[in-house]
Protein backbone atom coordinates (compact mmCIF):
# COMPACT_ATOMS: atom_id res chain seq x y z
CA UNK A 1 -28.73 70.05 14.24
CA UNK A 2 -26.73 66.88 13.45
CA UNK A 3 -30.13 64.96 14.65
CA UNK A 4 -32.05 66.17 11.96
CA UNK A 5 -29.05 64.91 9.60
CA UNK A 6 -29.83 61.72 6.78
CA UNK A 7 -31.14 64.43 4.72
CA UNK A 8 -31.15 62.47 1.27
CA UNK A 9 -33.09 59.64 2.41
CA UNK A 10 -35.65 61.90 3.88
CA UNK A 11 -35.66 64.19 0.85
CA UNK A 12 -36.00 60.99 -1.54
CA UNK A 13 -38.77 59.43 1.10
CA UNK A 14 -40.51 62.94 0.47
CA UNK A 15 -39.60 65.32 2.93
CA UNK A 16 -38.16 67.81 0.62
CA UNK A 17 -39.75 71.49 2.67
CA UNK A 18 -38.25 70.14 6.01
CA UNK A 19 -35.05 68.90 4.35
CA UNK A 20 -34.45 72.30 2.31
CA UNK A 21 -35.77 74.73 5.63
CA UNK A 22 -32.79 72.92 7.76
CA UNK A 23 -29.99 73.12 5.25
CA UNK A 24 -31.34 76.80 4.33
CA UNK A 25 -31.40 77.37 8.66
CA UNK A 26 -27.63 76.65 8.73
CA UNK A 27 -26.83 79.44 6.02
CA UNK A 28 -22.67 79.31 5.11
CA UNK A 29 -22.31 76.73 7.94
CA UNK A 30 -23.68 74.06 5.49
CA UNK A 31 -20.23 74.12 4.09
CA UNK A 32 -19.00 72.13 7.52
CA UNK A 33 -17.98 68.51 7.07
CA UNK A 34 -20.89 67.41 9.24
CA UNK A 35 -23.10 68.88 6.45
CA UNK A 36 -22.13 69.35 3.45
CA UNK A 37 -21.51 65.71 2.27
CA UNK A 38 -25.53 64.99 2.58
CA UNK A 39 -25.99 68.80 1.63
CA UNK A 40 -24.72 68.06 -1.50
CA UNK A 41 -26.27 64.96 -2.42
CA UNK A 42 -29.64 66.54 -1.70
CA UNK A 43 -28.87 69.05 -4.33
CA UNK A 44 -27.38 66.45 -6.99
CA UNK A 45 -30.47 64.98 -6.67
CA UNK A 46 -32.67 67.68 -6.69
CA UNK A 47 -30.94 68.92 -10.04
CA UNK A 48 -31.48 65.04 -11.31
CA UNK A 49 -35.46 65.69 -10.60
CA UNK A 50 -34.88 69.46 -12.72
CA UNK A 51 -33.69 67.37 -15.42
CA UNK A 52 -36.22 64.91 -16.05
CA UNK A 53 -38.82 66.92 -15.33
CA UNK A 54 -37.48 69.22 -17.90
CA UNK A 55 -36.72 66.74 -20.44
CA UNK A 56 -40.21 65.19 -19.70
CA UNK A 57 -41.54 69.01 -20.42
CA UNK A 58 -39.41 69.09 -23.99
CA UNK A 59 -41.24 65.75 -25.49
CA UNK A 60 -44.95 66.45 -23.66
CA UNK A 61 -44.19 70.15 -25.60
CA UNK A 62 -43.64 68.61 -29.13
CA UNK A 63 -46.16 66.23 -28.68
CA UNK A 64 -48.71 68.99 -28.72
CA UNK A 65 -46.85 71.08 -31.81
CA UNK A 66 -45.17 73.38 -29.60
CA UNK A 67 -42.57 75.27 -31.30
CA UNK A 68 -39.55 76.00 -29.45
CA UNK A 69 -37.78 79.28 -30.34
CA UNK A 70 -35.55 82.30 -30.02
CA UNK A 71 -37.23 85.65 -28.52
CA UNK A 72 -36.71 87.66 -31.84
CA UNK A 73 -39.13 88.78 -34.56
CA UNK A 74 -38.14 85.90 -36.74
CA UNK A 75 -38.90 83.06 -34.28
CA UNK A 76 -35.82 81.38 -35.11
CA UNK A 77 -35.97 77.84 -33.96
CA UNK A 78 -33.42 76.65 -31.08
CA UNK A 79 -33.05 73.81 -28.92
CA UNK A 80 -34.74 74.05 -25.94
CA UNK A 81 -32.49 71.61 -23.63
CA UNK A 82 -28.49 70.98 -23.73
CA UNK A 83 -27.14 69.01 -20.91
CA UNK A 84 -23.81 70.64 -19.54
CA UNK A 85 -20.47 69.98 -21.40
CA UNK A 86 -16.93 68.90 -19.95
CA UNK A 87 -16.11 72.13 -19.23
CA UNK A 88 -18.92 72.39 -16.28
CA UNK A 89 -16.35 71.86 -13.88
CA UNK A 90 -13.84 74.59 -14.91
CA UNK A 91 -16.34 77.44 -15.59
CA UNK A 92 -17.34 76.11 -11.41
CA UNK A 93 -14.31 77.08 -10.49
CA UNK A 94 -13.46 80.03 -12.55
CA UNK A 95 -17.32 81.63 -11.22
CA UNK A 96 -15.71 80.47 -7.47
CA UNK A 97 -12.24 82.11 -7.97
CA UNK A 98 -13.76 85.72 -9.29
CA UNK A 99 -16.99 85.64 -7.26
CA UNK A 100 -16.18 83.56 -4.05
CA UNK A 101 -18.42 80.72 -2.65
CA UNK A 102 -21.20 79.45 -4.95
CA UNK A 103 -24.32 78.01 -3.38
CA UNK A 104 -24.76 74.15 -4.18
CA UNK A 105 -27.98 74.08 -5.68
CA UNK A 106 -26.06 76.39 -8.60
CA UNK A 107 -22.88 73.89 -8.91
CA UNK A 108 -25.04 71.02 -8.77
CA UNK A 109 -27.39 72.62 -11.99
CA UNK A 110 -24.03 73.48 -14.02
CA UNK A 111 -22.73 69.61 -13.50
CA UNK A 112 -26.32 67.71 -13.79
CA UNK A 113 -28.72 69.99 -15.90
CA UNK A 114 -26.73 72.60 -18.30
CA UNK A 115 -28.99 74.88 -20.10
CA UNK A 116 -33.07 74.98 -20.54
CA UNK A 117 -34.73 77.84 -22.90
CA UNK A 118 -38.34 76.86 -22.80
CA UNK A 119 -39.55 79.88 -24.78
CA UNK A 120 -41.63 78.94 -28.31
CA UNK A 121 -45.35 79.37 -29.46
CA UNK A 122 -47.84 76.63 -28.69
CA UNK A 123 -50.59 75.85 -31.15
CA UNK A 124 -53.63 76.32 -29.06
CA UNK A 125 -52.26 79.24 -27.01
CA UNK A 126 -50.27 81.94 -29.28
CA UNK A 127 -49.47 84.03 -26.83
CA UNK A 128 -47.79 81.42 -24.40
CA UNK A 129 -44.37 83.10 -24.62
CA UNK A 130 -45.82 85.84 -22.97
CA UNK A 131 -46.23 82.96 -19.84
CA UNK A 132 -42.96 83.83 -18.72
CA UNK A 133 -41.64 80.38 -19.75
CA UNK A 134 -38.31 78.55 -17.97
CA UNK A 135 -35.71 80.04 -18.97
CA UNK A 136 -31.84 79.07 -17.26
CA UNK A 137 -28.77 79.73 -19.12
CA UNK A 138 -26.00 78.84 -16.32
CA UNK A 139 -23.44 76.53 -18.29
CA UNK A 140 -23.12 77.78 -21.64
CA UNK A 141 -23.95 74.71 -23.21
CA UNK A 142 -26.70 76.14 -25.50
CA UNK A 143 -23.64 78.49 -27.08
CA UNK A 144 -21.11 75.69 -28.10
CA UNK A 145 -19.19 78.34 -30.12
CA UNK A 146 -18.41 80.37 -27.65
CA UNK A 147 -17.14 81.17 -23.90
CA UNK A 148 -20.10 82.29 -21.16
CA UNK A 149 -17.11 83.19 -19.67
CA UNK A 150 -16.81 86.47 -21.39
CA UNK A 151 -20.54 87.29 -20.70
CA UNK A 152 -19.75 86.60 -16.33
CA UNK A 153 -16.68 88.90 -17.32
CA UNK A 154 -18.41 91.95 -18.58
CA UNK A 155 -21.12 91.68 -15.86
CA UNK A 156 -18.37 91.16 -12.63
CA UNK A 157 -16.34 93.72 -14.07
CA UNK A 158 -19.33 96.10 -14.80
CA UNK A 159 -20.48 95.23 -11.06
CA UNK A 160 -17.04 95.43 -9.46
CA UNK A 161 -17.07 99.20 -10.87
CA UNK A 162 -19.79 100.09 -8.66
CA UNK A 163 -19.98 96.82 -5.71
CA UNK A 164 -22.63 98.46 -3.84
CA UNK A 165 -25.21 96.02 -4.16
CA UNK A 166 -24.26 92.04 -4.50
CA UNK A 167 -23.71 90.73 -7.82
CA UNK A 168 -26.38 89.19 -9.74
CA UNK A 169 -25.55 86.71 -11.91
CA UNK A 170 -27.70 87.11 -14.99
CA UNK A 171 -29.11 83.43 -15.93
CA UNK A 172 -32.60 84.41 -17.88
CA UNK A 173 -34.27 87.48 -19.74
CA UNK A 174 -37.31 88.58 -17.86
CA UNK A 175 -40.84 88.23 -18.94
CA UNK A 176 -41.07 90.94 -21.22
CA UNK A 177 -38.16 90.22 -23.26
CA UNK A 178 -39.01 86.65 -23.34
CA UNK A 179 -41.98 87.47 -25.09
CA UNK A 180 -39.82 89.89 -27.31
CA UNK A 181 -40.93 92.85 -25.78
CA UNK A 182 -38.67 95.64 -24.01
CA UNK A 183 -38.74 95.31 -20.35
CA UNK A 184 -36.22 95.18 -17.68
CA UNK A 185 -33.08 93.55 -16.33
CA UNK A 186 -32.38 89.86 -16.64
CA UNK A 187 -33.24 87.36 -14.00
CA UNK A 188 -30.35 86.02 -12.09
CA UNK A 189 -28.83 84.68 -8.93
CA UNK A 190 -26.76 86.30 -6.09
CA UNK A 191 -23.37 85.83 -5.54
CA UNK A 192 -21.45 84.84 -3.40
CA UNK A 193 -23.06 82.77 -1.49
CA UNK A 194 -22.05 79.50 0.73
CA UNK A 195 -25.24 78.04 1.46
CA UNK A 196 -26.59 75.35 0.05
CA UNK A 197 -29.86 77.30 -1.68
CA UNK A 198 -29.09 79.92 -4.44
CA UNK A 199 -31.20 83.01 -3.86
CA UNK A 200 -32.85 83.90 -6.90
CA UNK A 201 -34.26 86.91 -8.46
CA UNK A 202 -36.96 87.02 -11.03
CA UNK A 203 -40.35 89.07 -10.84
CA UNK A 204 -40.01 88.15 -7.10
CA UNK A 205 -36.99 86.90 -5.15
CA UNK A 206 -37.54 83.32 -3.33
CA UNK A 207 -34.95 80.56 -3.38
CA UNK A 208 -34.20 78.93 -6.41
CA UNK A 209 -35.54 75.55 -5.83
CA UNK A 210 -39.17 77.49 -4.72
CA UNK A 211 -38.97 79.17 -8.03
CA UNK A 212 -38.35 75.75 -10.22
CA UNK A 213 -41.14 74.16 -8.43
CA UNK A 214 -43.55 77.23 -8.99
CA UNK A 215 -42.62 76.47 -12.53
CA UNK A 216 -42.99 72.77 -12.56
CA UNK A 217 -46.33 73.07 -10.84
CA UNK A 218 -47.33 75.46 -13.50
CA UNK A 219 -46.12 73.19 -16.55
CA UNK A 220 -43.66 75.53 -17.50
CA UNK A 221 -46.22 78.73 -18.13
CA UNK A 222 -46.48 80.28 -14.51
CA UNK A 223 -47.41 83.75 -15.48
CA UNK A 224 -51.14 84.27 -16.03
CA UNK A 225 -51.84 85.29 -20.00
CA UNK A 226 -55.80 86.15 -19.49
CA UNK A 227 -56.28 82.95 -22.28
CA UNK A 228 -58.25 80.09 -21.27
CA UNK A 229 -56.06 77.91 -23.68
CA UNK A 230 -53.45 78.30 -20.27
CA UNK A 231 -54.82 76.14 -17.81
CA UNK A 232 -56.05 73.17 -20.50
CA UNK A 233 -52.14 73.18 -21.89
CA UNK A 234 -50.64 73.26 -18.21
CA UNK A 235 -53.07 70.52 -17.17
CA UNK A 236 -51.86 68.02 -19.73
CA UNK A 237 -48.03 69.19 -18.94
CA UNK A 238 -47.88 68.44 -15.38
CA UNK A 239 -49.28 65.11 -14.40
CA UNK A 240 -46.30 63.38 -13.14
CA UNK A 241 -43.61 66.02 -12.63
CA UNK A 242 -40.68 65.79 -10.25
CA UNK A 243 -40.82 67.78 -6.81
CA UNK A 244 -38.09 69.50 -6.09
């Protein structure tokens, strides 16, 4: 394997599908000192290609009058994007001393990207929250007054009452409730894991860095909403975007 090693030149030079298939081949072994020094990079810089392509996504969106809001019935008004805080690095290693080995891609979006809520009403297309929209709440930076912390707390210990099935760490509402509707559990990631790709779970379960690309390709809006109005806003968002 150490051949096919140089992994964030190749992944910057475009090779990102052969780069992530080897580091995902090597599973928890990624973690060896052969690997993970250019494991990690490829991650930092993958989540430095989330983040502009999300803040690119924020201005394109207010350009076209989008408004950018919470999932209740009064549409309150949030911020769609906070980068993470100084404390990115402690609530890393509280998640790693409760829940074990994190996967890289998820430390390297809680140091580089923070939190994205991509969820609002867009002028052309009012029922675009129904789109299942990009929605990532990881670092707690959207909640400056108080600790995700306590949130992880109450879901471990919940989960640690009944450890049958791996834990899921709950990062997103799902469609329905993004779209303030009742539906089902949140979308999150499974822990523990050593690799370097976090396994994700969301209306299907793929790798985390499929699902943000899915996302990107799709301008943000990947879930079909039957509107024509879709595929004229998602053509104007995603000239230009990032691979992952």
């Amino acid at each position: 394997m150490t051949q096919h090693l140089d992994w964030l030149n190749r992944y910057v030079a475009g090779q990102e599908d052969h780069v992530w298939h080897e580091m995902r081949q090597l599973g928890a072994r990624v973690r060896e000192p052969d690997f993970a020094p250019e494991a990690q990079a490829v991650c930092d810089e993958m989540a430095r290609r989330a983040r502009s392509n999300i803040e690119t996504l924020v201005a394109r969106l207010r350009e076209q009058g989008y408004r950018l809001h919470q999932n209740d019935d009064d549409q309150t008004p949030t911020e769609p994007y906070t980068p993470p805080g100084a404390e990115a690095e402690e609530l890393l290693h509280w998640l790693e001393q409760r829940l074990g080995a994190l996967p890289m891609t998820l430390s390297s979006w809680i140091r580089i990207v923070g939190d994205v809520w991509l969820v609002g009403t867009h002028p052309q297309w009012p029922n675009s929250a129904a789109a299942d929209p990009l929605v990532l709440e990881l670092a707690g930076s959207r909640y400056p007054d108080s600790d995700i912390r306590e949130y992880f707390a109450d879901e471990i210990e919940a989960w640690q009452d009944d450890p049958d099935e791996p834990f899921l760490l709950p990062v997103a509402p799902d469609h329905f409730h993004k779209d303030n509707v009742s539906g089902g559990g949140p979308y999150g990631i499974i822990l523990p894991d050593a690799s370097a790709e976090a396994h994700f779970v969301g209306e299907a379960r793929m790798p985390l860095v499929g699902y943000l690309n899915w996302i990107f390709r799709h301008g943000d809006f990947p879930r079909p909403t039957a509107d024509e109005a879709q595929w004229h806003v998602i053509h104007q968002l995603t000239e230009g975007l990032h691979r992952l």
